[in-house]
PDB file of N, CA and C in Angstrom:
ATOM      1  N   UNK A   1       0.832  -1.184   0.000  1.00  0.00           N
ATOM      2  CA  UNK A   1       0.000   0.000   0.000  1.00  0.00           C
ATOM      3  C   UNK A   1       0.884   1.258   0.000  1.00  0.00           C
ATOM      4  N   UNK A   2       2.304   0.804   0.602  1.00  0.00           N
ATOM      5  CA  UNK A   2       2.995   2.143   1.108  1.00  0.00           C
ATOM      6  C   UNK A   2       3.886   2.853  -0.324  1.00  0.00           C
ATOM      7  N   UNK A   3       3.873   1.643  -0.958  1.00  0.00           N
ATOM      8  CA  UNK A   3       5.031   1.342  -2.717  1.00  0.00           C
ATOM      9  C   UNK A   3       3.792   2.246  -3.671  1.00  0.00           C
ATOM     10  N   UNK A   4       2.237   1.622  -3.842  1.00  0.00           N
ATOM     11  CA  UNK A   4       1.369   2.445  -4.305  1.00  0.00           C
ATOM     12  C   UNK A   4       0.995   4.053  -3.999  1.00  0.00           C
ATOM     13  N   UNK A   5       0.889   3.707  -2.853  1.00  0.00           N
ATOM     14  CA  UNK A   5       1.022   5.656  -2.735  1.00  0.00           C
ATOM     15  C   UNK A   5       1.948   6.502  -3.220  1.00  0.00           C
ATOM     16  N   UNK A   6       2.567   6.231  -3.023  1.00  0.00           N
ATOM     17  CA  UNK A   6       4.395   6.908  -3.216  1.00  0.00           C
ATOM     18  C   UNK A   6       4.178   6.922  -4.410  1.00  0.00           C
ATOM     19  N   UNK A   7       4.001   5.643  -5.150  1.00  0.00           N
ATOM     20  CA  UNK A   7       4.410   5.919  -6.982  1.00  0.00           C
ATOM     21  C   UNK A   7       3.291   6.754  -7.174  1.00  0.00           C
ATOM     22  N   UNK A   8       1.928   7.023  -7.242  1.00  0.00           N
ATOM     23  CA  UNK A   8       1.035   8.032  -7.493  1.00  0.00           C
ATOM     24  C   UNK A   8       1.053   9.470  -6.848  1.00  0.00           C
ATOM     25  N   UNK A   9       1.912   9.217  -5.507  1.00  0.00           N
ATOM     26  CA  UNK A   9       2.320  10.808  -5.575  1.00  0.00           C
ATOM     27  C   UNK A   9       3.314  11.487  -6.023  1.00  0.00           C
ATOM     28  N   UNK A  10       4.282  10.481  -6.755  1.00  0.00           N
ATOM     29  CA  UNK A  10       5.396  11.165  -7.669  1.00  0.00           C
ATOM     30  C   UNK A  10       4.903  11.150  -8.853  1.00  0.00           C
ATOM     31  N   UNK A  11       3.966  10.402  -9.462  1.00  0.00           N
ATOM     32  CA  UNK A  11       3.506  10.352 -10.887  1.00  0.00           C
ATOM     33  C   UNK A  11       2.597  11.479 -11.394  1.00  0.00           C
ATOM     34  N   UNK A  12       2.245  12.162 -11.030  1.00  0.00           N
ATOM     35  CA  UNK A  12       0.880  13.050 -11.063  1.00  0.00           C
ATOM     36  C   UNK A  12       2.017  14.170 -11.075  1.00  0.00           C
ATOM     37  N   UNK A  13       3.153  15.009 -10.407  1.00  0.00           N
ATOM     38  CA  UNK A  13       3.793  16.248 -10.464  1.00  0.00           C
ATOM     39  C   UNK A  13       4.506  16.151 -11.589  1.00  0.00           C
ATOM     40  N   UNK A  14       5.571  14.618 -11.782  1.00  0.00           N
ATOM     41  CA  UNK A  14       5.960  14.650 -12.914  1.00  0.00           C
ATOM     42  C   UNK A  14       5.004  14.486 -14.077  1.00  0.00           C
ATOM     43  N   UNK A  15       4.265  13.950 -14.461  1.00  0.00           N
ATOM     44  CA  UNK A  15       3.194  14.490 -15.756  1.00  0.00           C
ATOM     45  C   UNK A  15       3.368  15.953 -15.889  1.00  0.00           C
ATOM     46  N   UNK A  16       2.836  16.397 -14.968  1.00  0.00           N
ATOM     47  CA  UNK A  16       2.370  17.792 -15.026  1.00  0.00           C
ATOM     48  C   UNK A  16       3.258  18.449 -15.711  1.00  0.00           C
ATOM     49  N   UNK A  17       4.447  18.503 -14.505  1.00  0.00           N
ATOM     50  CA  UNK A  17       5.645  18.985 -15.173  1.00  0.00           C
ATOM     51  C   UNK A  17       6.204  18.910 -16.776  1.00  0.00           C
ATOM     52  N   UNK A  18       6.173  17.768 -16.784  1.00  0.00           N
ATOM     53  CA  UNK A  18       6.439  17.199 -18.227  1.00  0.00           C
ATOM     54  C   UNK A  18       5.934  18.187 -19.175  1.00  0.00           C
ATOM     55  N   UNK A  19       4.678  17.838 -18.638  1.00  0.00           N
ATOM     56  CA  UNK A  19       3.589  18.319 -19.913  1.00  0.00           C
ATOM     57  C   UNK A  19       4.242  19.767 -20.040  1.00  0.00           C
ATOM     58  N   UNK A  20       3.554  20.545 -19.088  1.00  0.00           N
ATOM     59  CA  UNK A  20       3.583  21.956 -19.054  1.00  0.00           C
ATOM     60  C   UNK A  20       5.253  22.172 -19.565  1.00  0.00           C
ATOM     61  N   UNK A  21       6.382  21.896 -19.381  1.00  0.00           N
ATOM     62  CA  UNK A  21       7.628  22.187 -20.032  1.00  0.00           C
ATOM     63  C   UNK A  21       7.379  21.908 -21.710  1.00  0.00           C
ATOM     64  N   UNK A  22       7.026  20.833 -21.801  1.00  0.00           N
ATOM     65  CA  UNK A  22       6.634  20.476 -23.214  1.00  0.00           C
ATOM     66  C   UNK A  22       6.073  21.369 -24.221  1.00  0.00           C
ATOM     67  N   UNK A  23       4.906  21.688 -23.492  1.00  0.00           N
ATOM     68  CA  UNK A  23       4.121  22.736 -24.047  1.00  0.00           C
ATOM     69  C   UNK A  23       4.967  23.910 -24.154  1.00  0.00           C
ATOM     70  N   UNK A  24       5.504  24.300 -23.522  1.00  0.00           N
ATOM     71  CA  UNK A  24       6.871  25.534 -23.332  1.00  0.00           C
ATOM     72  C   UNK A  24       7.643  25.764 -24.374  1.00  0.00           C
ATOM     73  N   UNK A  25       8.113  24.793 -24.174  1.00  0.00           N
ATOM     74  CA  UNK A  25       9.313  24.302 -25.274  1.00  0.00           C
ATOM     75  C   UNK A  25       8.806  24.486 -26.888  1.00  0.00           C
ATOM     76  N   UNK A  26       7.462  23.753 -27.173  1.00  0.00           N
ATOM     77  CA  UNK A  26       7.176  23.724 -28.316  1.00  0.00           C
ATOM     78  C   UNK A  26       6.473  24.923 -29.138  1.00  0.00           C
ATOM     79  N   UNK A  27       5.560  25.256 -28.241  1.00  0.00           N
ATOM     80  CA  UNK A  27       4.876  26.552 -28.648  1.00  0.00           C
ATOM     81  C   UNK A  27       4.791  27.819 -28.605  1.00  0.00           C
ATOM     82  N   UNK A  28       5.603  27.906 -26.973  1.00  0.00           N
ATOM     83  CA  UNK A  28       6.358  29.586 -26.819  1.00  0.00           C
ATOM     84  C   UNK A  28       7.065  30.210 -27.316  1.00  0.00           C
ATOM     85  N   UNK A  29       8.582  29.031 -27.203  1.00  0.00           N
ATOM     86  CA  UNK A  29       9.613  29.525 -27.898  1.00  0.00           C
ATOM     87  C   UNK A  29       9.675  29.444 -29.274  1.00  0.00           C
ATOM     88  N   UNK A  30      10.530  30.501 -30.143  1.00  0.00           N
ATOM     89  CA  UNK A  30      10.297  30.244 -31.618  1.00  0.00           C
ATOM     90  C   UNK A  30      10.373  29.064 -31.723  1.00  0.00           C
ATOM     91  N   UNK A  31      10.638  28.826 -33.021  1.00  0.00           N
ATOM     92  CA  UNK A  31      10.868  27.462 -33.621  1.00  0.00           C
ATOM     93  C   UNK A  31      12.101  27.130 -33.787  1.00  0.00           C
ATOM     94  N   UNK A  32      12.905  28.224 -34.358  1.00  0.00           N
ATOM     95  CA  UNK A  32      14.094  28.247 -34.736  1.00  0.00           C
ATOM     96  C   UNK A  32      15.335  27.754 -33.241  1.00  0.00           C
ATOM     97  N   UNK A  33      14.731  27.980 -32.189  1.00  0.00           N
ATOM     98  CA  UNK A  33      15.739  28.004 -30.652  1.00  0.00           C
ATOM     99  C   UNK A  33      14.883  26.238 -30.098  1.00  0.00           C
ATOM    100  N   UNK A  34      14.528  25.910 -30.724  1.00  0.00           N
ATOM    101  CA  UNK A  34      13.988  24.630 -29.733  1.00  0.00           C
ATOM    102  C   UNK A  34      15.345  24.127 -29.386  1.00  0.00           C
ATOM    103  N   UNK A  35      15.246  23.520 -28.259  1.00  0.00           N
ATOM    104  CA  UNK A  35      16.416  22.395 -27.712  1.00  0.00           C
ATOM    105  C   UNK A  35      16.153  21.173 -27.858  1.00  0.00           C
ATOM    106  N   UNK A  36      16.267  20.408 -28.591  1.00  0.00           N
ATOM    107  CA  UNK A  36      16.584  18.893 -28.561  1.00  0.00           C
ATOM    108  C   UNK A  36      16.807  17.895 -27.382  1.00  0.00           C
ATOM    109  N   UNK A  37      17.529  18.484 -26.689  1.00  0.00           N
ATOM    110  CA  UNK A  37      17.943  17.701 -25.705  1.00  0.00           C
ATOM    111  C   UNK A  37      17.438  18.104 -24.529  1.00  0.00           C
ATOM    112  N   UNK A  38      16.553  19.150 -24.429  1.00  0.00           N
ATOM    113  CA  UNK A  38      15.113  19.688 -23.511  1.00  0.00           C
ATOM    114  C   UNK A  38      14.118  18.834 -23.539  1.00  0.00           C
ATOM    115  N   UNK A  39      13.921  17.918 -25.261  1.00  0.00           N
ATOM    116  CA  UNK A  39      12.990  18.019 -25.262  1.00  0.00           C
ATOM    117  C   UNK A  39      12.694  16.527 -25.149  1.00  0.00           C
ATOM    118  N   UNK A  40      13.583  15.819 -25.230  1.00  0.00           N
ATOM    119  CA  UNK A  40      14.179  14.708 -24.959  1.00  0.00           C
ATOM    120  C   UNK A  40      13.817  14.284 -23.439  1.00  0.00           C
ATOM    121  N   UNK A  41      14.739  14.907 -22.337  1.00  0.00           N
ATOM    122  CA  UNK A  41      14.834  14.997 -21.509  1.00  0.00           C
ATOM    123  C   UNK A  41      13.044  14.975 -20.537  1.00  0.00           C
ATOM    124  N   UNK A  42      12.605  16.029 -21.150  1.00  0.00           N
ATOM    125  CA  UNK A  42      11.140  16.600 -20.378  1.00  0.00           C
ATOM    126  C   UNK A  42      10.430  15.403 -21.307  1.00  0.00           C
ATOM    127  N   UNK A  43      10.860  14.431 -21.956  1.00  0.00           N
ATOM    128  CA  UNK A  43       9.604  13.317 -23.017  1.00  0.00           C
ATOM    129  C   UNK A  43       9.978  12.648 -22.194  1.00  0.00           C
ATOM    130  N   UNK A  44      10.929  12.473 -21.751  1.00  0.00           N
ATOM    131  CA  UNK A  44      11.506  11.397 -20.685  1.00  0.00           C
ATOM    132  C   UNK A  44      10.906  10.959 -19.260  1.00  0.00           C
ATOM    133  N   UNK A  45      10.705  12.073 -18.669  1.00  0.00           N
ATOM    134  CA  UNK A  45      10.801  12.669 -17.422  1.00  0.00           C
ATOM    135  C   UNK A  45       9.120  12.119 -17.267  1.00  0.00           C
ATOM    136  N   UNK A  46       8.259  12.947 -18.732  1.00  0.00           N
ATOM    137  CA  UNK A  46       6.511  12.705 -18.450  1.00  0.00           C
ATOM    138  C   UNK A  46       6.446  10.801 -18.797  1.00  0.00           C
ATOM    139  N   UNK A  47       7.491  10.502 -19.510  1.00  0.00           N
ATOM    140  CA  UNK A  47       7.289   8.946 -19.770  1.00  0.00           C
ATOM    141  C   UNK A  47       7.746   8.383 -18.176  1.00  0.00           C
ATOM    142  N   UNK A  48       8.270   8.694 -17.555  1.00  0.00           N
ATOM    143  CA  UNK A  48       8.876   7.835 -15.980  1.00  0.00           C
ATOM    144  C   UNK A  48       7.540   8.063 -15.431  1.00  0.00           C
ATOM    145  N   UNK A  49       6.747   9.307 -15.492  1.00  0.00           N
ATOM    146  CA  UNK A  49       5.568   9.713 -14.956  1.00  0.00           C
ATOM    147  C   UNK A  49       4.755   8.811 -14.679  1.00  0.00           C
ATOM    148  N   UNK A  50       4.213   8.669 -15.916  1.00  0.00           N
ATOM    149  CA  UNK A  50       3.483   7.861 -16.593  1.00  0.00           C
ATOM    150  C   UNK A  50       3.204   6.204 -16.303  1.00  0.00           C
ATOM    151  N   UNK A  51       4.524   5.681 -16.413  1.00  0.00           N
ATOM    152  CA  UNK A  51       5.187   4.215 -15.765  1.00  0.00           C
ATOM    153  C   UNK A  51       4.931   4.102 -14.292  1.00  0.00           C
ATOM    154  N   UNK A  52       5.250   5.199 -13.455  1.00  0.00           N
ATOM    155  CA  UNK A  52       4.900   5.158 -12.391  1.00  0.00           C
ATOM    156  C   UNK A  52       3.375   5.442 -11.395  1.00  0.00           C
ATOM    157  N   UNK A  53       2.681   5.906 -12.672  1.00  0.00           N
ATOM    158  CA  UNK A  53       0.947   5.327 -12.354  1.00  0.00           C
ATOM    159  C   UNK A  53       0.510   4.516 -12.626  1.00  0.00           C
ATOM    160  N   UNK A  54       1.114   3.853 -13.663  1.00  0.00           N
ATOM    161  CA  UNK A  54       0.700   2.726 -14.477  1.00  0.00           C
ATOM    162  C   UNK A  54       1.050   1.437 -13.027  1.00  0.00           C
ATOM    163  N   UNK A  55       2.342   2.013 -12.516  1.00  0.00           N
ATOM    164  CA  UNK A  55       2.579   0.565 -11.669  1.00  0.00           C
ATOM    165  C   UNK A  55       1.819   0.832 -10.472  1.00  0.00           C
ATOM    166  N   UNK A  56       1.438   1.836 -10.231  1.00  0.00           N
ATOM    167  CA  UNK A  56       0.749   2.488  -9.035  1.00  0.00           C
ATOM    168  C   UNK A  56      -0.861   1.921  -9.083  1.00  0.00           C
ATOM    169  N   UNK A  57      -1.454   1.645 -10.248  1.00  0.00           N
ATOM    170  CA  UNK A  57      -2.590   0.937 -10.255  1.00  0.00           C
ATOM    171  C   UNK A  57      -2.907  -0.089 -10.332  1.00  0.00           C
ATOM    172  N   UNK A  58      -1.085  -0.771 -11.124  1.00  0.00           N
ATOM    173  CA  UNK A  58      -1.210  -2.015 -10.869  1.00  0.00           C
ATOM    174  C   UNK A  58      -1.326  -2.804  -9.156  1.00  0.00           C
ATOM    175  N   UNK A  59      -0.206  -2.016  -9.025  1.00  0.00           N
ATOM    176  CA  UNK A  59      -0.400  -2.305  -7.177  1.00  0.00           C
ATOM    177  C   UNK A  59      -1.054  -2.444  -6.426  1.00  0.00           C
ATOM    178  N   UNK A  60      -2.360  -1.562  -7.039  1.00  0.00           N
ATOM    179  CA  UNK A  60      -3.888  -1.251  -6.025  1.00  0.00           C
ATOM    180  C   UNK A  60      -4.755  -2.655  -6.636  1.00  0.00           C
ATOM    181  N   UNK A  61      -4.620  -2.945  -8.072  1.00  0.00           N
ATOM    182  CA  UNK A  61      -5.596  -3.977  -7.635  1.00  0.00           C
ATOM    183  C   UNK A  61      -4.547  -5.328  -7.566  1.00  0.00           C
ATOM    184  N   UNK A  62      -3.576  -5.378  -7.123  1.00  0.00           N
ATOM    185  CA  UNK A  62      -3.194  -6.466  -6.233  1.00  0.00           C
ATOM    186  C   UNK A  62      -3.075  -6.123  -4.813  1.00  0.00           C
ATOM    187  N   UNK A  63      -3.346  -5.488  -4.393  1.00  0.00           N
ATOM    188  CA  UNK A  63      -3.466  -4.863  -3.171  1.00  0.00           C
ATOM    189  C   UNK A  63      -4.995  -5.509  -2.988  1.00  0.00           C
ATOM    190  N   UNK A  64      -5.800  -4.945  -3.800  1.00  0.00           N
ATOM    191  CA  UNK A  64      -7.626  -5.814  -3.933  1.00  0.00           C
ATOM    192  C   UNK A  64      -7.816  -6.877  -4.063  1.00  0.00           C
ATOM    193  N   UNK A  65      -6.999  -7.530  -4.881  1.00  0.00           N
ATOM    194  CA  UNK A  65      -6.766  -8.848  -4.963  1.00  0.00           C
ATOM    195  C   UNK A  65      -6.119  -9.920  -3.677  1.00  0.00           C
ATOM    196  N   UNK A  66      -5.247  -9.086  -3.131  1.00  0.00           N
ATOM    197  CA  UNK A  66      -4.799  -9.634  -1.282  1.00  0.00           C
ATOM    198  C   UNK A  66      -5.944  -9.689  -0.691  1.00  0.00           C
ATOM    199  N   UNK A  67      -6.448  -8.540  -0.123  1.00  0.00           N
ATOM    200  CA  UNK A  67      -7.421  -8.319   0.543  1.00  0.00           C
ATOM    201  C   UNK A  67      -8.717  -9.314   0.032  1.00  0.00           C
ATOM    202  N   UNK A  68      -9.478  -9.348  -0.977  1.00  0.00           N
ATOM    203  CA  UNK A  68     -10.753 -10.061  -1.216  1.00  0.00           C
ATOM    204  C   UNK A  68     -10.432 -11.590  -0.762  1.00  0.00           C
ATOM    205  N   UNK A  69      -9.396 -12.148  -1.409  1.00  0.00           N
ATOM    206  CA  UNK A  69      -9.055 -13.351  -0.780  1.00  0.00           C
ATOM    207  C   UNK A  69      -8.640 -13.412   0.595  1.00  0.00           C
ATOM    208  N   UNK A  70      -8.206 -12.943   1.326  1.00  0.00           N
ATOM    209  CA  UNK A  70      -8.333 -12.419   2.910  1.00  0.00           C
ATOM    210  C   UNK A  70      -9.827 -12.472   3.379  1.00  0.00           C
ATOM    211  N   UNK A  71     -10.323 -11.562   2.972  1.00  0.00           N
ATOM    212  CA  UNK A  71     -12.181 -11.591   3.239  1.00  0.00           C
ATOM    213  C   UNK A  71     -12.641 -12.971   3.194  1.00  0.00           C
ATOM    214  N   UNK A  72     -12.682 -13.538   1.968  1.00  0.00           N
ATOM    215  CA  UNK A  72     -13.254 -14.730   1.533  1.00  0.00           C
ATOM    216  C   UNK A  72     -13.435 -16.193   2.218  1.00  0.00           C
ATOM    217  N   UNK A  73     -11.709 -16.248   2.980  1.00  0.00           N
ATOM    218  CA  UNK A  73     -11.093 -17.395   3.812  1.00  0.00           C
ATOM    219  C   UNK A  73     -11.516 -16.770   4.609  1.00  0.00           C
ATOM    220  N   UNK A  74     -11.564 -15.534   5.561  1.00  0.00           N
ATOM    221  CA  UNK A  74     -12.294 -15.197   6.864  1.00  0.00           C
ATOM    222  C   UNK A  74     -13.433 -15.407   6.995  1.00  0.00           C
ATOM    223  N   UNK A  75     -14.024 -15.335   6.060  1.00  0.00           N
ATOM    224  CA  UNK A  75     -15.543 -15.897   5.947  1.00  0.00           C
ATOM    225  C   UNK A  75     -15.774 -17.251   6.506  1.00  0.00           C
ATOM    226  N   UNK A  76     -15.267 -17.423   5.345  1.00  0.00           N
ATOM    227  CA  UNK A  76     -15.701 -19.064   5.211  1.00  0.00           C
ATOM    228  C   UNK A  76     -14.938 -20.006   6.138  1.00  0.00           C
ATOM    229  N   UNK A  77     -14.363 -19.557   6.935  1.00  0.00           N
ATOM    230  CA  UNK A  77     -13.377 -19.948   8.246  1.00  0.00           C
ATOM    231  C   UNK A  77     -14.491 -20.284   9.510  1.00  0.00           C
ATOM    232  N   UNK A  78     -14.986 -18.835   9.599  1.00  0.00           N
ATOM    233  CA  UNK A  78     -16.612 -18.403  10.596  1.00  0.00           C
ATOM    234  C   UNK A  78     -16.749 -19.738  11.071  1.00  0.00           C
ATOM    235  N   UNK A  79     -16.598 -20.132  12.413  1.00  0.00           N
ATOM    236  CA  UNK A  79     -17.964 -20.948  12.678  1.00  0.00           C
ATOM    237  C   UNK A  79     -19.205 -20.254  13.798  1.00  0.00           C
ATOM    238  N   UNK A  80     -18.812 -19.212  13.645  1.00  0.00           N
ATOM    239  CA  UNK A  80     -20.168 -18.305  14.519  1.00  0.00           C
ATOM    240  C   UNK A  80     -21.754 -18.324  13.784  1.00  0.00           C
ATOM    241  N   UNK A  81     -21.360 -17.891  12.456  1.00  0.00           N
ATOM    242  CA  UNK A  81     -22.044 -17.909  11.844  1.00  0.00           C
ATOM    243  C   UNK A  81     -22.569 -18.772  10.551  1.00  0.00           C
ATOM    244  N   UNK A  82     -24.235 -19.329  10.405  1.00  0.00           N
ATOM    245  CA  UNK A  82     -24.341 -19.750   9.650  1.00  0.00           C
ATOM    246  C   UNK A  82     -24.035 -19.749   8.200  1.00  0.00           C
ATOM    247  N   UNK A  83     -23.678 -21.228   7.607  1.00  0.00           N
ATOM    248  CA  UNK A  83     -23.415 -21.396   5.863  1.00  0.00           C
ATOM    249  C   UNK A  83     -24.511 -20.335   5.575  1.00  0.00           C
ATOM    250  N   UNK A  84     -25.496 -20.480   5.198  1.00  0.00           N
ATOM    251  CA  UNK A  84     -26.220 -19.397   4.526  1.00  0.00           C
ATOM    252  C   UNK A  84     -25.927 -18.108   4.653  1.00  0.00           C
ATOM    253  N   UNK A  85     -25.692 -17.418   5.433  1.00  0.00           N
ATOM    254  CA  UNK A  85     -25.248 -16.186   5.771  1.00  0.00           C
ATOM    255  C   UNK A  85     -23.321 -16.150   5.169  1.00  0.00           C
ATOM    256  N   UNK A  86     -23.093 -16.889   5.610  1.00  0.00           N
ATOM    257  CA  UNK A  86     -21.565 -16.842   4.581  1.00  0.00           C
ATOM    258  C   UNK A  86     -21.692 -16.796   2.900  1.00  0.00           C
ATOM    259  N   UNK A  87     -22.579 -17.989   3.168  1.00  0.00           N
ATOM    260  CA  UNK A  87     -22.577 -17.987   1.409  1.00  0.00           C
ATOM    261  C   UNK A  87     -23.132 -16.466   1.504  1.00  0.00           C
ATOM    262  N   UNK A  88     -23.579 -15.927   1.622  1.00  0.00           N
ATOM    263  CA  UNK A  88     -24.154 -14.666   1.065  1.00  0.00           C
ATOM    264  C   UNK A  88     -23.434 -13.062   1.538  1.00  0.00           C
ATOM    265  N   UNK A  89     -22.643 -13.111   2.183  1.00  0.00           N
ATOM    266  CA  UNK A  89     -21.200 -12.597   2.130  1.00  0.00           C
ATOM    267  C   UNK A  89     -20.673 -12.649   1.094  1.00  0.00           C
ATOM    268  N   UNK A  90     -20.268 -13.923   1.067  1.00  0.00           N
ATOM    269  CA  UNK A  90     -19.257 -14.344   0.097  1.00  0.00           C
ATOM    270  C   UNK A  90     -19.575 -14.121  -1.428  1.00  0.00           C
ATOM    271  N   UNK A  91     -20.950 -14.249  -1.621  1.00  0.00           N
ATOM    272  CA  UNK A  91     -21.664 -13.645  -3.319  1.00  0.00           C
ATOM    273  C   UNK A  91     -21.435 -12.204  -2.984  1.00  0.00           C
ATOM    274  N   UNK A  92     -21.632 -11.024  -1.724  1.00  0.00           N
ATOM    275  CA  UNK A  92     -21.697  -9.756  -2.294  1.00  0.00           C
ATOM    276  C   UNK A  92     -19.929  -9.328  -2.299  1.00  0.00           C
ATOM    277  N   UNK A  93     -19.377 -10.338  -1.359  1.00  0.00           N
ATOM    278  CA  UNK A  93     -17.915  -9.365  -1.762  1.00  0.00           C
ATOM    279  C   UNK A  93     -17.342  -9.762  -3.459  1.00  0.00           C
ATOM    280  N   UNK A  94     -17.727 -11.394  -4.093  1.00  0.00           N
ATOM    281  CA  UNK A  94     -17.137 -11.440  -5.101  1.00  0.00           C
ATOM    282  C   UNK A  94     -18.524 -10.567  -5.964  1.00  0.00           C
ATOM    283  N   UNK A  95     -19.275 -10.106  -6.347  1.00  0.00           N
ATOM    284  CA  UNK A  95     -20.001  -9.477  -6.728  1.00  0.00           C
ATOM    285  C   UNK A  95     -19.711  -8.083  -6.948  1.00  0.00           C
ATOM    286  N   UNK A  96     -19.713  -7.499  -5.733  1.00  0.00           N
ATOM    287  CA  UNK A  96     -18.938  -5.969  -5.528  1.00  0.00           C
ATOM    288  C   UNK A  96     -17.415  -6.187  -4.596  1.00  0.00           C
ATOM    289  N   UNK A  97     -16.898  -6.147  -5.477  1.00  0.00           N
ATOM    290  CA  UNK A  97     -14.809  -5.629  -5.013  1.00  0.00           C
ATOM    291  C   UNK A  97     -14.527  -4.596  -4.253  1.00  0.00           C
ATOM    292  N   UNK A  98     -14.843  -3.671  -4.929  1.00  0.00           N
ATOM    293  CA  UNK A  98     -14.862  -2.239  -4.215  1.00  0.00           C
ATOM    294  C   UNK A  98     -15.532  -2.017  -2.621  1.00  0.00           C
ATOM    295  N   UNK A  99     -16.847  -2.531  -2.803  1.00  0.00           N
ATOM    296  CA  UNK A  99     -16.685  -2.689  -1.652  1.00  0.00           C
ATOM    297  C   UNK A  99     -16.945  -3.639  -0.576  1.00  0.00           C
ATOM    298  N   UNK A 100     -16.172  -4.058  -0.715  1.00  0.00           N
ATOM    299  CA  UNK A 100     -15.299  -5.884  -0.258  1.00  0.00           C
ATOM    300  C   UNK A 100     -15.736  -5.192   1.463  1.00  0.00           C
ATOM    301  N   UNK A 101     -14.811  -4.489   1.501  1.00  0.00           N
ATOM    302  CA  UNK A 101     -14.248  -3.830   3.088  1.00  0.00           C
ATOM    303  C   UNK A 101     -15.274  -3.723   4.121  1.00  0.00           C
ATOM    304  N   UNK A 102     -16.468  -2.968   3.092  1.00  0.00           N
ATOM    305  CA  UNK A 102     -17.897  -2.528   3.540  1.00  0.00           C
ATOM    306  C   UNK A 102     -18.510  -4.060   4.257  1.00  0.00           C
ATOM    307  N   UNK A 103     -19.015  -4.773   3.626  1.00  0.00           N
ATOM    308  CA  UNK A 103     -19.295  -6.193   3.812  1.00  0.00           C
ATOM    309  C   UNK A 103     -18.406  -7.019   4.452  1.00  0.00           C
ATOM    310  N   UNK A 104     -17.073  -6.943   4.387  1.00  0.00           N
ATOM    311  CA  UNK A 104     -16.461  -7.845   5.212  1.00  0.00           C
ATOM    312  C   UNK A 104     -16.506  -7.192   6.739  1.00  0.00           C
ATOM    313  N   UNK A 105     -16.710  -5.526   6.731  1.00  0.00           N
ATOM    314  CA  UNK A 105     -17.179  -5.107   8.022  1.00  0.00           C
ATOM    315  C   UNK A 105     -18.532  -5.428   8.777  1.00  0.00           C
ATOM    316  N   UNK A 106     -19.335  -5.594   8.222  1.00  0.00           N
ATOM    317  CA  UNK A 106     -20.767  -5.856   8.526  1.00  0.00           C
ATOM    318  C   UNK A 106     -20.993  -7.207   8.709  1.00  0.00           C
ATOM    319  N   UNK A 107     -20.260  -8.426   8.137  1.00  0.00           N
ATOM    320  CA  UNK A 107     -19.728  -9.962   8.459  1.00  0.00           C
ATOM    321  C   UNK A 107     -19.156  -9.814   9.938  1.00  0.00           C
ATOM    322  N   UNK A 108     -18.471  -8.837  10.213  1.00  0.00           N
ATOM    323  CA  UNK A 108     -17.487  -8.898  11.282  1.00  0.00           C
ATOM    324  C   UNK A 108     -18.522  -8.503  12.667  1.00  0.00           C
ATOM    325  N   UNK A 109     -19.558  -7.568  12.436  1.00  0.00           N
ATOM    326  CA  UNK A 109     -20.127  -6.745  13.221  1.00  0.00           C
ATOM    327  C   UNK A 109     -21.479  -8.072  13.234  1.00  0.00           C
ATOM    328  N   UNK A 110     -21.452  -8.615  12.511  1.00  0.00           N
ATOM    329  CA  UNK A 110     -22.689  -9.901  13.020  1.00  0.00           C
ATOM    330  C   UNK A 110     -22.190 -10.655  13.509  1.00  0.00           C
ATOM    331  N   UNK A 111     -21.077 -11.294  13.112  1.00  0.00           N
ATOM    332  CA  UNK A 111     -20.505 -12.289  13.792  1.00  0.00           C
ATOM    333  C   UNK A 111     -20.470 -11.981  15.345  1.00  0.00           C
ATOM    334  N   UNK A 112     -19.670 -10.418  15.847  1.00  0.00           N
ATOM    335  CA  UNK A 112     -19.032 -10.434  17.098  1.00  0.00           C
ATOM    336  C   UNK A 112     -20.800 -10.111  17.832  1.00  0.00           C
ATOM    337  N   UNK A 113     -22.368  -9.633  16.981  1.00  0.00           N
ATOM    338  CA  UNK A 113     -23.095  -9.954  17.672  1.00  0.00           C
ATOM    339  C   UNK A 113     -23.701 -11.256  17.974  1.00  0.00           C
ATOM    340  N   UNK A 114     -23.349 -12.676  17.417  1.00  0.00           N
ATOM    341  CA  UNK A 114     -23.766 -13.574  17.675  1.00  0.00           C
ATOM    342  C   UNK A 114     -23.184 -14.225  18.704  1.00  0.00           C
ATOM    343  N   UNK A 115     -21.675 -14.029  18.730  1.00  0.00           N
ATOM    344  CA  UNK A 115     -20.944 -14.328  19.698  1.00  0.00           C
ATOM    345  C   UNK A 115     -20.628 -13.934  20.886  1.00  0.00           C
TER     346      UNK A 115
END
């Protein structure tokens, strides 16, 4: 979680950056003064950007992917609570992902009232 954050809060300034130099470079200055190796450099810089949201989202849904299977075996572990009521946990977290957390909280909050 700590590798995902980080890469999305460095990925988002460098874009920006990128971009906005880019734009600089190409359309402010004449034509005749462009730098090459500005421009290189700042294509570079928004491409690391870029890579580093890309892995930043990859992360999150294996990060979702930990967690749901976490939920799933906690479930179905339960002996507080009845099969029927698991099974039906277990359809809304693989059903809705997102919000896994929501439901595996409300599993948790019946269970500790049955017990």
């Amino acid at each position: 979680m700590k590798k995902a954050s980080k890469y999305a809060l460095w990925s988002w300034p460098l874009i920006g950056v990128s971009l906005a130099n880019l734009v600089f470079l190409l359309f402010v200055l004449p034509g005749g003064s462009q730098d090459y190796i500005s421009l290189i450099v700042t294509a570079v810089i928004g491409a690391f950007g870029f890579a580093l949201s890309k892995e930043a989202k990859h992360k999150k849904k294996e990060i979702q992917h930990v967690s749901t299977n976490y939920f799933l075996k906690r479930i179905d572990k339960s002996d507080v609570v009845s099969e029927m009521e698991k099974k039906r946990y277990i359809k809304l977290i693989k059903e809705q992902p997102l919000r896994g957390m929501y439901h595996f909280v409300k599993f948790l909050e019946m269970e500790n009232q049955i017990s």
